[in-house]
PDB file of N, CA and C in Angstrom:
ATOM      1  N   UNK A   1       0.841  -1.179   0.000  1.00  0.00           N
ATOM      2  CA  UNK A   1       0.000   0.000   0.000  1.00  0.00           C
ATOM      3  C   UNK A   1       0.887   1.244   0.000  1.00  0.00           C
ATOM      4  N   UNK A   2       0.538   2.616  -0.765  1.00  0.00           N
ATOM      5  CA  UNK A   2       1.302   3.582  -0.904  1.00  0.00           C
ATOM      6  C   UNK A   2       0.816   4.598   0.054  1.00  0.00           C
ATOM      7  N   UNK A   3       1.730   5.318   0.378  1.00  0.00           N
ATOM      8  CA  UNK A   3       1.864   6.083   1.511  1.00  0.00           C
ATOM      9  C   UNK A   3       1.083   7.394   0.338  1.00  0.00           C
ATOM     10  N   UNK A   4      -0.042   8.344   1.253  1.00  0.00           N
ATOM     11  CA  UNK A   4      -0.845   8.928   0.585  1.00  0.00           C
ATOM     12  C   UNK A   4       1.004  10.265   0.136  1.00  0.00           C
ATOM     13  N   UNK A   5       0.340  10.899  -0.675  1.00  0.00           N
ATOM     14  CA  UNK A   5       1.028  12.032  -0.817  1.00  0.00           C
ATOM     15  C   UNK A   5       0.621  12.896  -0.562  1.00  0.00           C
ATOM     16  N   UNK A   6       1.848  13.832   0.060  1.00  0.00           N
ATOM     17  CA  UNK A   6       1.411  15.498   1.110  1.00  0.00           C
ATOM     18  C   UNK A   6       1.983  16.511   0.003  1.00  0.00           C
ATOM     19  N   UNK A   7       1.868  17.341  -0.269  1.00  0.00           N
ATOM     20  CA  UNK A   7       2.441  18.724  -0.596  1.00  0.00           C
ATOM     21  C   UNK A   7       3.093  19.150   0.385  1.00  0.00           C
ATOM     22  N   UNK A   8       4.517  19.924  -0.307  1.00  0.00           N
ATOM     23  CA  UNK A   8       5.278  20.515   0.347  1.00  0.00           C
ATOM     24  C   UNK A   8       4.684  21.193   0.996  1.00  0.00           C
ATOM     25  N   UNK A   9       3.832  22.431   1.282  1.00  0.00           N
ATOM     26  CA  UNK A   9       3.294  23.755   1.819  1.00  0.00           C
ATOM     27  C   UNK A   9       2.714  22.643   3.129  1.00  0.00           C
ATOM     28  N   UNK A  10       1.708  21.859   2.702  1.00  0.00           N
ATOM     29  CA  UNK A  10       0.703  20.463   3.841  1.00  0.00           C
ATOM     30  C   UNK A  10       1.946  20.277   4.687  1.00  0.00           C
ATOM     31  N   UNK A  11       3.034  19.517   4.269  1.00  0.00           N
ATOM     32  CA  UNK A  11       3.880  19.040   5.060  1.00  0.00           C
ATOM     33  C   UNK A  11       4.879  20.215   6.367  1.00  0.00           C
ATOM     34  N   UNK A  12       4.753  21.623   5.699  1.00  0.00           N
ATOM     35  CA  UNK A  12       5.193  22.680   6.508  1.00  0.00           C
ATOM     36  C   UNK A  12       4.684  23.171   7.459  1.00  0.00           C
ATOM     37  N   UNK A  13       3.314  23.215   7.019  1.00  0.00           N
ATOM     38  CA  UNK A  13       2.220  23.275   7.814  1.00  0.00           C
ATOM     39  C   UNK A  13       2.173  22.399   8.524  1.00  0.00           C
ATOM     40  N   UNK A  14       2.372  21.152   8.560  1.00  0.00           N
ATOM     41  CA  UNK A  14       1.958  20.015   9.351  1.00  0.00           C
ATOM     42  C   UNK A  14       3.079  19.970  10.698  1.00  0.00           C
ATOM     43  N   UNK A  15       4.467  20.280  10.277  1.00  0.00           N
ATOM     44  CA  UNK A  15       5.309  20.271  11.202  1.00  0.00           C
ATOM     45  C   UNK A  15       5.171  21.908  11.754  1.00  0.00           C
ATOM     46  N   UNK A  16       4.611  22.743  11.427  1.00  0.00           N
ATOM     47  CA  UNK A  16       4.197  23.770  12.351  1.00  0.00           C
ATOM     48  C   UNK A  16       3.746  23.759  13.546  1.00  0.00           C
ATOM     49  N   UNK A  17       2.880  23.136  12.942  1.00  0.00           N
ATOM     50  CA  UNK A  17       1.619  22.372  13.888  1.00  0.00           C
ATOM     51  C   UNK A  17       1.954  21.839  15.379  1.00  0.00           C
ATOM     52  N   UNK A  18       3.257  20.807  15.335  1.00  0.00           N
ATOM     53  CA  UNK A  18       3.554  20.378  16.313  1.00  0.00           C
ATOM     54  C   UNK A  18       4.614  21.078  16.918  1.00  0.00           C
ATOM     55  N   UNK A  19       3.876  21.488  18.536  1.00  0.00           N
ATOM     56  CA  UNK A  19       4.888  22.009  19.528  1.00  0.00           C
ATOM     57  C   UNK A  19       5.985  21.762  20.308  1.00  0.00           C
ATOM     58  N   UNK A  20       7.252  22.177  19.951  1.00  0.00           N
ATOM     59  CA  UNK A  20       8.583  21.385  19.980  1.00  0.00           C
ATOM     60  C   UNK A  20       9.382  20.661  19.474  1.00  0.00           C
ATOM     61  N   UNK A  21       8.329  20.121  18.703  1.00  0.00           N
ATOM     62  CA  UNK A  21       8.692  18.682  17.768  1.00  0.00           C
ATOM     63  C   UNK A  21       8.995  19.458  16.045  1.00  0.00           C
ATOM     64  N   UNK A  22       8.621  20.233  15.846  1.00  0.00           N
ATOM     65  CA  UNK A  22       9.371  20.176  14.247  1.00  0.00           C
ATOM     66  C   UNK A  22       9.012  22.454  14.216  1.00  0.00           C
ATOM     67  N   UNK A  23       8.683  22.656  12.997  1.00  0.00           N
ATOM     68  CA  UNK A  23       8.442  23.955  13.074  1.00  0.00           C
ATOM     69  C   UNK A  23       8.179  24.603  14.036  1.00  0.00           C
ATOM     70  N   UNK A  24       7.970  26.081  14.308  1.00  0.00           N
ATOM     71  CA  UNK A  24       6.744  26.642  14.523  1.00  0.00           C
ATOM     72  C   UNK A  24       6.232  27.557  13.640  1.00  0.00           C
ATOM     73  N   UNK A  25       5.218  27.845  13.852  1.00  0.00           N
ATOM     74  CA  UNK A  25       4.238  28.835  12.490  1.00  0.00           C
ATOM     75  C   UNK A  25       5.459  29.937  12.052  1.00  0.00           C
ATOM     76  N   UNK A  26       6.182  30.439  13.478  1.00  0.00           N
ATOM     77  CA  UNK A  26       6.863  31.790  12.653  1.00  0.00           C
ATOM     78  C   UNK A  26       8.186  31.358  12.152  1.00  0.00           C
ATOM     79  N   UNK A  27       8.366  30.310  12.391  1.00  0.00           N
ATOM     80  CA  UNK A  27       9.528  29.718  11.384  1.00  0.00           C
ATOM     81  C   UNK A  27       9.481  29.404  10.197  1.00  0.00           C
ATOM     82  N   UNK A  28       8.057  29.213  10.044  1.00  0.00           N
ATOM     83  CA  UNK A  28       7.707  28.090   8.578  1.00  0.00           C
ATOM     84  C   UNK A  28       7.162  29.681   8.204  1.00  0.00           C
ATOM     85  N   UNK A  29       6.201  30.414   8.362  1.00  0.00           N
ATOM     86  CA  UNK A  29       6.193  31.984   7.804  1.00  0.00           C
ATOM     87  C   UNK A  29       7.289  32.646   7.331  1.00  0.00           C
ATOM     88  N   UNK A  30       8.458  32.430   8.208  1.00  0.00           N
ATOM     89  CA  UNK A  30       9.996  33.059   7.630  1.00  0.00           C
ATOM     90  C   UNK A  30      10.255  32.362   6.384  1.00  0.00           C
ATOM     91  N   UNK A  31      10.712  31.343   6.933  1.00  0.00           N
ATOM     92  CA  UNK A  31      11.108  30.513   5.250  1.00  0.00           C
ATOM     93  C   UNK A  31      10.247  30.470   4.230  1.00  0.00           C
ATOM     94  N   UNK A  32       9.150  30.777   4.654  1.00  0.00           N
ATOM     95  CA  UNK A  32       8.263  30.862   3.173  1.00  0.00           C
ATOM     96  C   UNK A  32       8.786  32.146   2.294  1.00  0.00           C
ATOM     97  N   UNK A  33       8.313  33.129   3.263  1.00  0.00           N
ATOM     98  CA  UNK A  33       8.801  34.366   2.776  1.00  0.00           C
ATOM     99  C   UNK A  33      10.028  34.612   2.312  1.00  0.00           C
ATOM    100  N   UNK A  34      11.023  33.850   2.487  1.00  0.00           N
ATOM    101  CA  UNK A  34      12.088  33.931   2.645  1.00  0.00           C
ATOM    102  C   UNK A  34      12.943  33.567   1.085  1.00  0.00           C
ATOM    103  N   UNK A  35      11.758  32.503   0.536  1.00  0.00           N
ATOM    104  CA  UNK A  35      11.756  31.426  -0.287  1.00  0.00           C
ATOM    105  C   UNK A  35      11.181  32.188  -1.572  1.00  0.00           C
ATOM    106  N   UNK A  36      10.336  32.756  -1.278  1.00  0.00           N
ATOM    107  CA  UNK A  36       9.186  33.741  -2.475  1.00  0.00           C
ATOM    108  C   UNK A  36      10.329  34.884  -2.621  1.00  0.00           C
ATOM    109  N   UNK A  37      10.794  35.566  -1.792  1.00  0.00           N
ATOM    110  CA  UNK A  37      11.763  36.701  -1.965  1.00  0.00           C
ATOM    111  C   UNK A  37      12.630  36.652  -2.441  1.00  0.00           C
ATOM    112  N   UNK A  38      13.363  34.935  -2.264  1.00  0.00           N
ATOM    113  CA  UNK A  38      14.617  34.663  -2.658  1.00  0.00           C
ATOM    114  C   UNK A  38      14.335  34.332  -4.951  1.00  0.00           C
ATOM    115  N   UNK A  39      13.073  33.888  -4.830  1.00  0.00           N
ATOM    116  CA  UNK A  39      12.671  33.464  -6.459  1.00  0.00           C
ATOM    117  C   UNK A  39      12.807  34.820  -7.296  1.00  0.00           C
ATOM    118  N   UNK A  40      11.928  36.051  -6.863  1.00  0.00           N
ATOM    119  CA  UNK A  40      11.469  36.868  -7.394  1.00  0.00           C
ATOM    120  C   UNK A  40      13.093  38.006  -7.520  1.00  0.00           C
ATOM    121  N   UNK A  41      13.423  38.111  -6.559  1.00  0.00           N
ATOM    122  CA  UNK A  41      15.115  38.499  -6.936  1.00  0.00           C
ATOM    123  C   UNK A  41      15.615  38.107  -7.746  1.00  0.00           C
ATOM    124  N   UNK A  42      15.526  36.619  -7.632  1.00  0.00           N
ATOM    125  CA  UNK A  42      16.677  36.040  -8.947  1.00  0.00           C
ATOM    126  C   UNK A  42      16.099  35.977 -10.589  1.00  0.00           C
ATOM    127  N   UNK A  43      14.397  36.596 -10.389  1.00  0.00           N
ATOM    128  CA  UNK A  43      13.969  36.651 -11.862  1.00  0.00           C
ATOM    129  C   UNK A  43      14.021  38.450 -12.089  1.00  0.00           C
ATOM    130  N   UNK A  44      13.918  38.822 -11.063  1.00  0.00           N
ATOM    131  CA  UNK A  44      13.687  40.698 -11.296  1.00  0.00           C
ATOM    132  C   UNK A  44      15.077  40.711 -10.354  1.00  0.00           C
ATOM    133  N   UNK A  45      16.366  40.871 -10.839  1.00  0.00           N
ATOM    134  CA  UNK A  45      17.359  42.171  -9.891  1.00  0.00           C
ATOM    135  C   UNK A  45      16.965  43.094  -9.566  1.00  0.00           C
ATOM    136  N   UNK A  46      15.938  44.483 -10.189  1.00  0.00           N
ATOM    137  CA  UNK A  46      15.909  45.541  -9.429  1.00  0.00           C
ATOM    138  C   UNK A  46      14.840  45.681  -8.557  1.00  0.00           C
ATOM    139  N   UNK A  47      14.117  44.585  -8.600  1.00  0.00           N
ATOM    140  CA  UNK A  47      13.127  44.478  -7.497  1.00  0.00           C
ATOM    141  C   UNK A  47      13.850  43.224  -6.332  1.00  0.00           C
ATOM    142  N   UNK A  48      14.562  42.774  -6.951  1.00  0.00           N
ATOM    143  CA  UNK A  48      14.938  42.003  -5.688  1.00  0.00           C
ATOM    144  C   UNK A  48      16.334  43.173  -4.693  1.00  0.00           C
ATOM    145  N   UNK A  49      17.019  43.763  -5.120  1.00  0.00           N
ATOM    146  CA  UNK A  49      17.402  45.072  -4.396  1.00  0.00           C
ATOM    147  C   UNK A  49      17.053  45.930  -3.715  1.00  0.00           C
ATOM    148  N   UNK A  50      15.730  46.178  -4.526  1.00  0.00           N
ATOM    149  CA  UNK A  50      14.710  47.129  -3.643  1.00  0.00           C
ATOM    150  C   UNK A  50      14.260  46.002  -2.504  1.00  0.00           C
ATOM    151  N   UNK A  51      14.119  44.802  -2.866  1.00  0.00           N
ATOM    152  CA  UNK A  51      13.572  43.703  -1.340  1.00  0.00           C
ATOM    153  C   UNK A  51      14.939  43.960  -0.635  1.00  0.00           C
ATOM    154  N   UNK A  52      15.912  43.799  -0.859  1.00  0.00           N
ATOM    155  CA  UNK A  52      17.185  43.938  -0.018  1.00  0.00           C
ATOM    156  C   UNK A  52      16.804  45.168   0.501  1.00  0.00           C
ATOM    157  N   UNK A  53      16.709  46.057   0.385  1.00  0.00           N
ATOM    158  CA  UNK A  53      16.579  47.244   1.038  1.00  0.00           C
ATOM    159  C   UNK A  53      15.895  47.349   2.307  1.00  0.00           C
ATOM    160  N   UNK A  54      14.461  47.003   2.025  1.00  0.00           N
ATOM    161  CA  UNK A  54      13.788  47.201   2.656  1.00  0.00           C
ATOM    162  C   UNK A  54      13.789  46.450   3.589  1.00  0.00           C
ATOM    163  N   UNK A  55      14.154  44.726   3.126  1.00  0.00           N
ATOM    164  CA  UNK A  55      14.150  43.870   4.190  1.00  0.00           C
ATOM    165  C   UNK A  55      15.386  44.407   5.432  1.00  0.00           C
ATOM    166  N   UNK A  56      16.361  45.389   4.658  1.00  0.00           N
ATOM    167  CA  UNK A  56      17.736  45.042   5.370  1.00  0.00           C
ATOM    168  C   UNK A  56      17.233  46.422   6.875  1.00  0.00           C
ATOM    169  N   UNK A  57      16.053  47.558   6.328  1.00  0.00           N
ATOM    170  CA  UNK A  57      15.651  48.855   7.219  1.00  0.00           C
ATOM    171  C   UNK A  57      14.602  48.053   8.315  1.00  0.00           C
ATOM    172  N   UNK A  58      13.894  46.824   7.529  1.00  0.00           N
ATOM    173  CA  UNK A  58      13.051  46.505   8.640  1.00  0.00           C
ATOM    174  C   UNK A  58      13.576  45.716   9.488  1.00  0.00           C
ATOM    175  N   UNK A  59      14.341  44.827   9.412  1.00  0.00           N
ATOM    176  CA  UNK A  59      15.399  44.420  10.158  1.00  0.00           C
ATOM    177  C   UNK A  59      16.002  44.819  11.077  1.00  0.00           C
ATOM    178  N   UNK A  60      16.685  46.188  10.609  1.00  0.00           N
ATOM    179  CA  UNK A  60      17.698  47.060  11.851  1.00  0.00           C
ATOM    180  C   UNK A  60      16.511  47.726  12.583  1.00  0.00           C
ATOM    181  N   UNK A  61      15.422  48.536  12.085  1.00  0.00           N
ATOM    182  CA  UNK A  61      14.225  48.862  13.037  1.00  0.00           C
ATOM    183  C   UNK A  61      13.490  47.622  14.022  1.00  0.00           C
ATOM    184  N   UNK A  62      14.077  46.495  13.320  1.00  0.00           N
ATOM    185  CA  UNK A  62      13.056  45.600  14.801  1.00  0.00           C
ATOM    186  C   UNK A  62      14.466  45.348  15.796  1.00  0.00           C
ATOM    187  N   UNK A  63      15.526  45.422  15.321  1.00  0.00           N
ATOM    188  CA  UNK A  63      16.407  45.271  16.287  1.00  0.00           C
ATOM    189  C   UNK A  63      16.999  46.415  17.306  1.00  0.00           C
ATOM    190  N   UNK A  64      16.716  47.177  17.180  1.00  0.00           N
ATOM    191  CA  UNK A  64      16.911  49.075  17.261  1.00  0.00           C
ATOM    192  C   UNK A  64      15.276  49.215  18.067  1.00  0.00           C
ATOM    193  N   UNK A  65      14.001  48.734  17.870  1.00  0.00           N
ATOM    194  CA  UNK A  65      13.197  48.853  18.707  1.00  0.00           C
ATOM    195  C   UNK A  65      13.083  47.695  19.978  1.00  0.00           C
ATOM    196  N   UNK A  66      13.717  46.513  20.041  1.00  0.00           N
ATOM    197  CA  UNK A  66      13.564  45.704  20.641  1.00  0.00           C
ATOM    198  C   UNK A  66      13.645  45.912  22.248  1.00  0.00           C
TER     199      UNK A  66
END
């Protein structure tokens, strides 16, 4: 018998899910984002610069407000 098949996103979600044991939501939220930001850079440079930017101001503002 075959083991059903999950989707990647199901399976991220799924280890979110469990507390301690694999993700948590704002980990698996980072790497998503992280993942979409990293695609769209490498098809648009000047929009992926402008993401450098911004990611790099919101960054030092959450560390600078902390």
């Amino acid at each position: 018998m075959r083991a059903p098949r999950v989707s990647a996103w199901r399976a991220v979600l799924l280890m979110a899910a469990h507390n301690g044991n694999g993700l948590d939501l704002r980990t698996a939220l980072l790497l998503l984002v992280g993942g979409v930001t990293t695609y769209i850079a490498l098809l648009h440079p000047a929009v992926g610069v402008a993401l450098l930017v911004g990611v790099g101001m919101v960054s030092l503002l959450h560390l600078l407000l902390k």
